[in-house]
Protein backbone atom coordinates (compact mmCIF):
# COMPACT_ATOMS: atom_id res chain seq x y z
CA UNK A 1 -31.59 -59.28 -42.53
CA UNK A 2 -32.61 -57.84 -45.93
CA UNK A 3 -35.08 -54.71 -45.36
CA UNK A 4 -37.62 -55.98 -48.08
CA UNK A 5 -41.25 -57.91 -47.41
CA UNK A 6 -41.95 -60.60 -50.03
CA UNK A 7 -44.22 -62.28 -48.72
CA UNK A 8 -47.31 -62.62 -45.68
CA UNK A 9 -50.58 -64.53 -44.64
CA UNK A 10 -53.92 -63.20 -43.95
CA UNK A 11 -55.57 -65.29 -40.94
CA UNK A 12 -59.01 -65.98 -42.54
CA UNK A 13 -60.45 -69.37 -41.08
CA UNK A 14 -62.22 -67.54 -38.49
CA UNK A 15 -65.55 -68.48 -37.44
CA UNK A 16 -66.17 -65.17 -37.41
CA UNK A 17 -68.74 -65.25 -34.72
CA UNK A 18 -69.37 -61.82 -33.47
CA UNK A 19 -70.32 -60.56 -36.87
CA UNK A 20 -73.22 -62.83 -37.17
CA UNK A 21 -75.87 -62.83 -38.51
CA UNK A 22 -73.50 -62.45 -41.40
CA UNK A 23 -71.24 -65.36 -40.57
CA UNK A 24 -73.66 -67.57 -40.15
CA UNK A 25 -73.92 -67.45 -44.64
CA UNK A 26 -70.41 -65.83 -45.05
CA UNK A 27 -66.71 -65.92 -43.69
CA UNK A 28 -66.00 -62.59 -42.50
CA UNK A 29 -63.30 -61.94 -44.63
CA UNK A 30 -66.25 -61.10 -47.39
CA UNK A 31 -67.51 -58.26 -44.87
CA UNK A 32 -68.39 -55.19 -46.79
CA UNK A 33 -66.69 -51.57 -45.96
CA UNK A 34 -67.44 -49.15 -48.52
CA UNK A 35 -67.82 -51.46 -51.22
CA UNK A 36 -65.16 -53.49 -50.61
CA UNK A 37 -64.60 -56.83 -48.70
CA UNK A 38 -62.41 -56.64 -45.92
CA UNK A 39 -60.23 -58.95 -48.23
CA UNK A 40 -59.83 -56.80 -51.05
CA UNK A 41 -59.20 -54.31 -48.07
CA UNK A 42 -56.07 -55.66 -46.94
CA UNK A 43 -54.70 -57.25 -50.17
CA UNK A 44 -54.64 -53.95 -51.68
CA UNK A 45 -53.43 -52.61 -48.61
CA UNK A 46 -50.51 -55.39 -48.78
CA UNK A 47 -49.76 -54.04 -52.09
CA UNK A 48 -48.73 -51.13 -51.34
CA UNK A 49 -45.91 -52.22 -49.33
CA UNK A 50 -44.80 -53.95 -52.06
CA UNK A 51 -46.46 -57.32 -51.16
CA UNK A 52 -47.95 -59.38 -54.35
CA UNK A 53 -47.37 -63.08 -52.51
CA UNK A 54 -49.75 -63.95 -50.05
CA UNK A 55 -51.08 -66.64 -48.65
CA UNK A 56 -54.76 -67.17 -47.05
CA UNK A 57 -55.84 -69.34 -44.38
CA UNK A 58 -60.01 -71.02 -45.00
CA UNK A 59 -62.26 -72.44 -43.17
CA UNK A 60 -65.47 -71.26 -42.59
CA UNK A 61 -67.27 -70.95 -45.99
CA UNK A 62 -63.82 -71.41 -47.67
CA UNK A 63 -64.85 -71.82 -51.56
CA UNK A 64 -66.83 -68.28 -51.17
CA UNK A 65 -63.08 -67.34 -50.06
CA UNK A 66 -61.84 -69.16 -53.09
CA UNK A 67 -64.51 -68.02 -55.25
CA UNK A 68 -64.08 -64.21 -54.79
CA UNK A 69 -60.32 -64.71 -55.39
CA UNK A 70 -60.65 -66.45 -58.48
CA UNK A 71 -63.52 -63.79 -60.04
CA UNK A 72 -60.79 -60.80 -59.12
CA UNK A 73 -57.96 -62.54 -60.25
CA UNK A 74 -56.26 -62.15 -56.74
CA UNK A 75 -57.19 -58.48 -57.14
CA UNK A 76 -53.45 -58.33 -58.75
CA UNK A 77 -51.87 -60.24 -55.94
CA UNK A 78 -50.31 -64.11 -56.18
CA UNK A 79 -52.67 -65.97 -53.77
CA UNK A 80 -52.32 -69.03 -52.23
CA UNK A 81 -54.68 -70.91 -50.39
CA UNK A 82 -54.27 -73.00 -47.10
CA UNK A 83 -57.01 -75.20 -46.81
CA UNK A 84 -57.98 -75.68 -42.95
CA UNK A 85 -61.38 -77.01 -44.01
CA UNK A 86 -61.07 -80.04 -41.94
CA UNK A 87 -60.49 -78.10 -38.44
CA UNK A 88 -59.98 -74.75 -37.62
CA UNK A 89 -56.44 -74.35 -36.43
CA UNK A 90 -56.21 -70.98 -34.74
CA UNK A 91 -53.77 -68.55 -35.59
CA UNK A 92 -50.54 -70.60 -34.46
CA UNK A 93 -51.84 -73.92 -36.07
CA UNK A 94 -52.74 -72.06 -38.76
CA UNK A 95 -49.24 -70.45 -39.38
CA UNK A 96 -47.03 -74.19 -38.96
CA UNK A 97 -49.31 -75.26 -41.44
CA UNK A 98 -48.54 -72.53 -44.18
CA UNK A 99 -44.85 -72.81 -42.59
CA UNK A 100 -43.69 -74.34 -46.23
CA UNK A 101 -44.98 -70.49 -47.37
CA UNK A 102 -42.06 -69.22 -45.70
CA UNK A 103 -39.41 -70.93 -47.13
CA UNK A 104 -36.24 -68.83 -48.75
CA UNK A 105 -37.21 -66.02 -46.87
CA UNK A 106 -35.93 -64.05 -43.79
CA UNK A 107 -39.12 -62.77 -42.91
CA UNK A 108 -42.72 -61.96 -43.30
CA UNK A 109 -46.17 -60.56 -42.31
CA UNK A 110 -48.76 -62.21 -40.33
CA UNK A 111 -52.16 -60.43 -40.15
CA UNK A 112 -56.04 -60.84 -39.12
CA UNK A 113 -58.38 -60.63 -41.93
CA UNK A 114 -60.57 -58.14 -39.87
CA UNK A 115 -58.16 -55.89 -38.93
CA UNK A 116 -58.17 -52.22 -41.18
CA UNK A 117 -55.10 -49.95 -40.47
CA UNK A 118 -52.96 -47.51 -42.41
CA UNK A 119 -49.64 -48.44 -40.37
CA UNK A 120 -46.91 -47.62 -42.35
CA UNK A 121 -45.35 -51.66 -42.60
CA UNK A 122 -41.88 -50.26 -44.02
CA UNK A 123 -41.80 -48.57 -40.75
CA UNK A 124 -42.78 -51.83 -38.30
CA UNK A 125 -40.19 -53.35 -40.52
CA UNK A 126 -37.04 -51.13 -39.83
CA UNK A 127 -38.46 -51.20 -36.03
CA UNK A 128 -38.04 -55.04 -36.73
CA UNK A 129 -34.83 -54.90 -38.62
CA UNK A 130 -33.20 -52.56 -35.79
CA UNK A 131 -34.44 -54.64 -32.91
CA UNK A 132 -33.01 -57.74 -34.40
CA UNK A 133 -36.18 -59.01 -33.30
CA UNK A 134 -37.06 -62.63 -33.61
CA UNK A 135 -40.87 -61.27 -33.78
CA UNK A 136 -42.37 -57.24 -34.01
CA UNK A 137 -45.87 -57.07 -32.69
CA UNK A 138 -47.88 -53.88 -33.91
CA UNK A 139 -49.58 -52.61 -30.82
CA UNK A 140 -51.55 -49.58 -29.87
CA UNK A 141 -52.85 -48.22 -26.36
CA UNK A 142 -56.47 -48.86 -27.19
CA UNK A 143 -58.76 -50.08 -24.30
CA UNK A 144 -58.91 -54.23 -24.28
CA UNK A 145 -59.90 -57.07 -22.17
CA UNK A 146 -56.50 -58.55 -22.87
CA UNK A 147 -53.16 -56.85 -23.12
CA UNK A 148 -49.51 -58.10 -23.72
CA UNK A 149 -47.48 -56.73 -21.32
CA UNK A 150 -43.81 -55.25 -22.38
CA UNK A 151 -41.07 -54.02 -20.26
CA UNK A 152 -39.43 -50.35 -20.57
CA UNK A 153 -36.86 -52.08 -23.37
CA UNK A 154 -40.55 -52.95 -25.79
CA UNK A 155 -39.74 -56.65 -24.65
CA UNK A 156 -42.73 -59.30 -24.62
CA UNK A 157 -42.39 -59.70 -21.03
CA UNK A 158 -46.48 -61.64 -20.26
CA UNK A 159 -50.27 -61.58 -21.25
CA UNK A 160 -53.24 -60.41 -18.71
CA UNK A 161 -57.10 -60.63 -19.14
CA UNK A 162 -57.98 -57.93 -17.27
CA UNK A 163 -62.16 -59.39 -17.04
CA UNK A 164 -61.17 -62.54 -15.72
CA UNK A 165 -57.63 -61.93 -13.30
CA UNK A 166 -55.97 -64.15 -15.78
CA UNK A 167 -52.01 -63.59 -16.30
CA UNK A 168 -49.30 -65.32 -17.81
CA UNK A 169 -45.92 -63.62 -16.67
CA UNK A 170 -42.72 -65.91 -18.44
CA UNK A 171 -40.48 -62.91 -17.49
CA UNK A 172 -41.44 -61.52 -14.07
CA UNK A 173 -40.46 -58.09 -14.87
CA UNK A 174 -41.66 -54.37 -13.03
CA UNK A 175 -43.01 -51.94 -14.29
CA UNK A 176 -44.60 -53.99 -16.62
CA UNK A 177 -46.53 -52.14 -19.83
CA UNK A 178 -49.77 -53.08 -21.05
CA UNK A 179 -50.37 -52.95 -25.02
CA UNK A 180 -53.18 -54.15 -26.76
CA UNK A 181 -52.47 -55.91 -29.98
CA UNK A 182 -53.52 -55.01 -33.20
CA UNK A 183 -53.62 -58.74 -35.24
CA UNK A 184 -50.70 -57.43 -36.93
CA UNK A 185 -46.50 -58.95 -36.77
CA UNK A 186 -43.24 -59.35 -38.76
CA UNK A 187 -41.56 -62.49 -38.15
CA UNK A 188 -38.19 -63.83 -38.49
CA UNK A 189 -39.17 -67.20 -40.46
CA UNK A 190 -36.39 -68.86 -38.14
CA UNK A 191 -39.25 -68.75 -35.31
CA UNK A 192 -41.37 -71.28 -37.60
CA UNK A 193 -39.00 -74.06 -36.28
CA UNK A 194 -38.64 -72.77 -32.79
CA UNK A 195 -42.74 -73.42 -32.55
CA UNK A 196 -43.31 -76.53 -29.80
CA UNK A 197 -47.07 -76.56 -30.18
CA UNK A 198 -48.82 -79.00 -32.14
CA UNK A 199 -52.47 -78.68 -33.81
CA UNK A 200 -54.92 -76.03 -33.05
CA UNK A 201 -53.09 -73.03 -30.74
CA UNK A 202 -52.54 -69.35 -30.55
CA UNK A 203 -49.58 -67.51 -31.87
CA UNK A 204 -50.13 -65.80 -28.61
CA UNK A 205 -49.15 -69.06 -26.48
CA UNK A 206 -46.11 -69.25 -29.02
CA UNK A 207 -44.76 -65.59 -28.21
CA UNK A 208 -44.93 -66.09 -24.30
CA UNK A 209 -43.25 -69.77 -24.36
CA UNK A 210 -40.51 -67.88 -26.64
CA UNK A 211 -40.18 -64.74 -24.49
CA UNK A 212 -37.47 -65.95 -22.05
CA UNK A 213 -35.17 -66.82 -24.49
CA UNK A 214 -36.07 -64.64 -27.10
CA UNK A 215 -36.40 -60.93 -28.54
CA UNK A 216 -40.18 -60.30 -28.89
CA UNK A 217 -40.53 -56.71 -29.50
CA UNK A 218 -43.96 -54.49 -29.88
CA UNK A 219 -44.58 -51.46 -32.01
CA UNK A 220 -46.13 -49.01 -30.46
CA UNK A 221 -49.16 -47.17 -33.97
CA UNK A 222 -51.13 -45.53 -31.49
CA UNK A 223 -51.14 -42.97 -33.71
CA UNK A 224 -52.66 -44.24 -36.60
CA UNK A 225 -55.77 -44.95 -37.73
CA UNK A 226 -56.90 -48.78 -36.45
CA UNK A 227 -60.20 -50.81 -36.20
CA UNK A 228 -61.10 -54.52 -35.35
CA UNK A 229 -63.91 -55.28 -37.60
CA UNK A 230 -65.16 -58.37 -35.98
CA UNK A 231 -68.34 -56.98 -34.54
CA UNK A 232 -71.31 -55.58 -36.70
CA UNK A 233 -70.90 -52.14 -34.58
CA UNK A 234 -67.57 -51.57 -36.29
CA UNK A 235 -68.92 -51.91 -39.92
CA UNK A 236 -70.03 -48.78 -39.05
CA UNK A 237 -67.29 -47.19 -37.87
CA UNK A 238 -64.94 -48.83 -39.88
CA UNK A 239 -66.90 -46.75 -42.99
CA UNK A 240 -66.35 -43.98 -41.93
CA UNK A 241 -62.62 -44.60 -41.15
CA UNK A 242 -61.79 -45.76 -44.39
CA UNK A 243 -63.14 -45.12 -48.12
């Protein structure tokens, strides 16, 4: 595998539900921190890591998506748009249908919208390259209703809910690790045609039905700075996180 990033897609089709009363007159990908949207946010932040080609997921108010890109010219980035106007398609659906993104390359980033960070990606991506992973999951120890759960080895092993007793375990494995992930992945664009599910479904339900056969690896950035801002508390917070 070549150790370069050309290319990734920011998950914006969202309802976006826990930030209303915003979302119910804006996607949440215009939330403002500091001035900024949260998509200016993590384009520039994409840049940095030497990623110009991206491609955005819309749904929920998708021309104010559109719009914003178009006034900012991309904010310097080549932006393309996956239109998901007719049904939302989660984050899996989402992903086969911006599959054609992927072409020619090895591999690429998948992100929330929402999600802020300063992990270092040329770091999750020689974790990736080292693994020969077929997918590298960014995870922190955070407190979460649902975990993925990794063996000693950093091997997608199952999924809990720890409200509701809920568990899906495709490799029985103990001691079993819980991790809380961040919204954040490289991917080995090979997996794109390894993906059963049809329609609307989580990339979530893709790891675990992949896990048996496959190397699904997490990366531990507990020590970085990290914030899901999907809930109007966190606008807050994520302000004073990041400037």
């Amino acid at each position: 595998m070549s150790s370069t990033l050309n290319k990734a897609m920011l998950l914006a089709a969202g309802l976006g539900t826990r930030l209303q009363p915003f979302t119910n007159h804006h996607p949440k990908a215009l939330a403002i921190v500091n001035n900024k949207t949260l998509l200016q946010r993590n384009i520039e932040y994409l840049q940095q890591f030497g990623i110009s080609n991206v491609i955005i997921n819309v749904h929920h108010f998708a021309s104010q998506i559109t719009d914003a890109l178009q006034q900012n010219n991309g904010w310097g980035s080549n932006i393309t748009i996956s239109n998901e106007s007719n049904e939302v398609l989660e984050t899996g659906g989402g992903l086969q249908k911006a599959a054609w993104y992927f072409d020619n390359t090895e591999h690429f980033l998948l992100m929330n919208v929402d999600i802020l960070t300063n992990l270092n990606l040329y770091e999750l991506l020689n974790a990736h390259i080292q693994n020969k992973a077929l997918a590298t999951l960014a995870v922190t120890d955070r407190e979460s209703s649902r975990y993925l759960l990794f063996n000693e080895n950093n091997k997608l092993c199952g999924w809990r809910n720890v409200k509701t007793g809920e568990e899906k375990i495709p490799v029985p494995t103990n001691p079993l690790f819980q991790k809380a992930f961040s919204g954040i992945q490289i991917i080995q664009t090979k997996l794109l045609s390894l993906i059963q599910q049809k329609g609307k479904f989580s990339m979530i339900d893709v790891y675990l039905s992949l896990a048996k056969e496959n190397n699904i690896q997490c990366f531990n950035h507990s020590h970085t700075k990290l914030i899901d801002v999907g809930k109007p508390e966190n606008l807050e917070r994520a302000a004073s996180m990041f400037e």
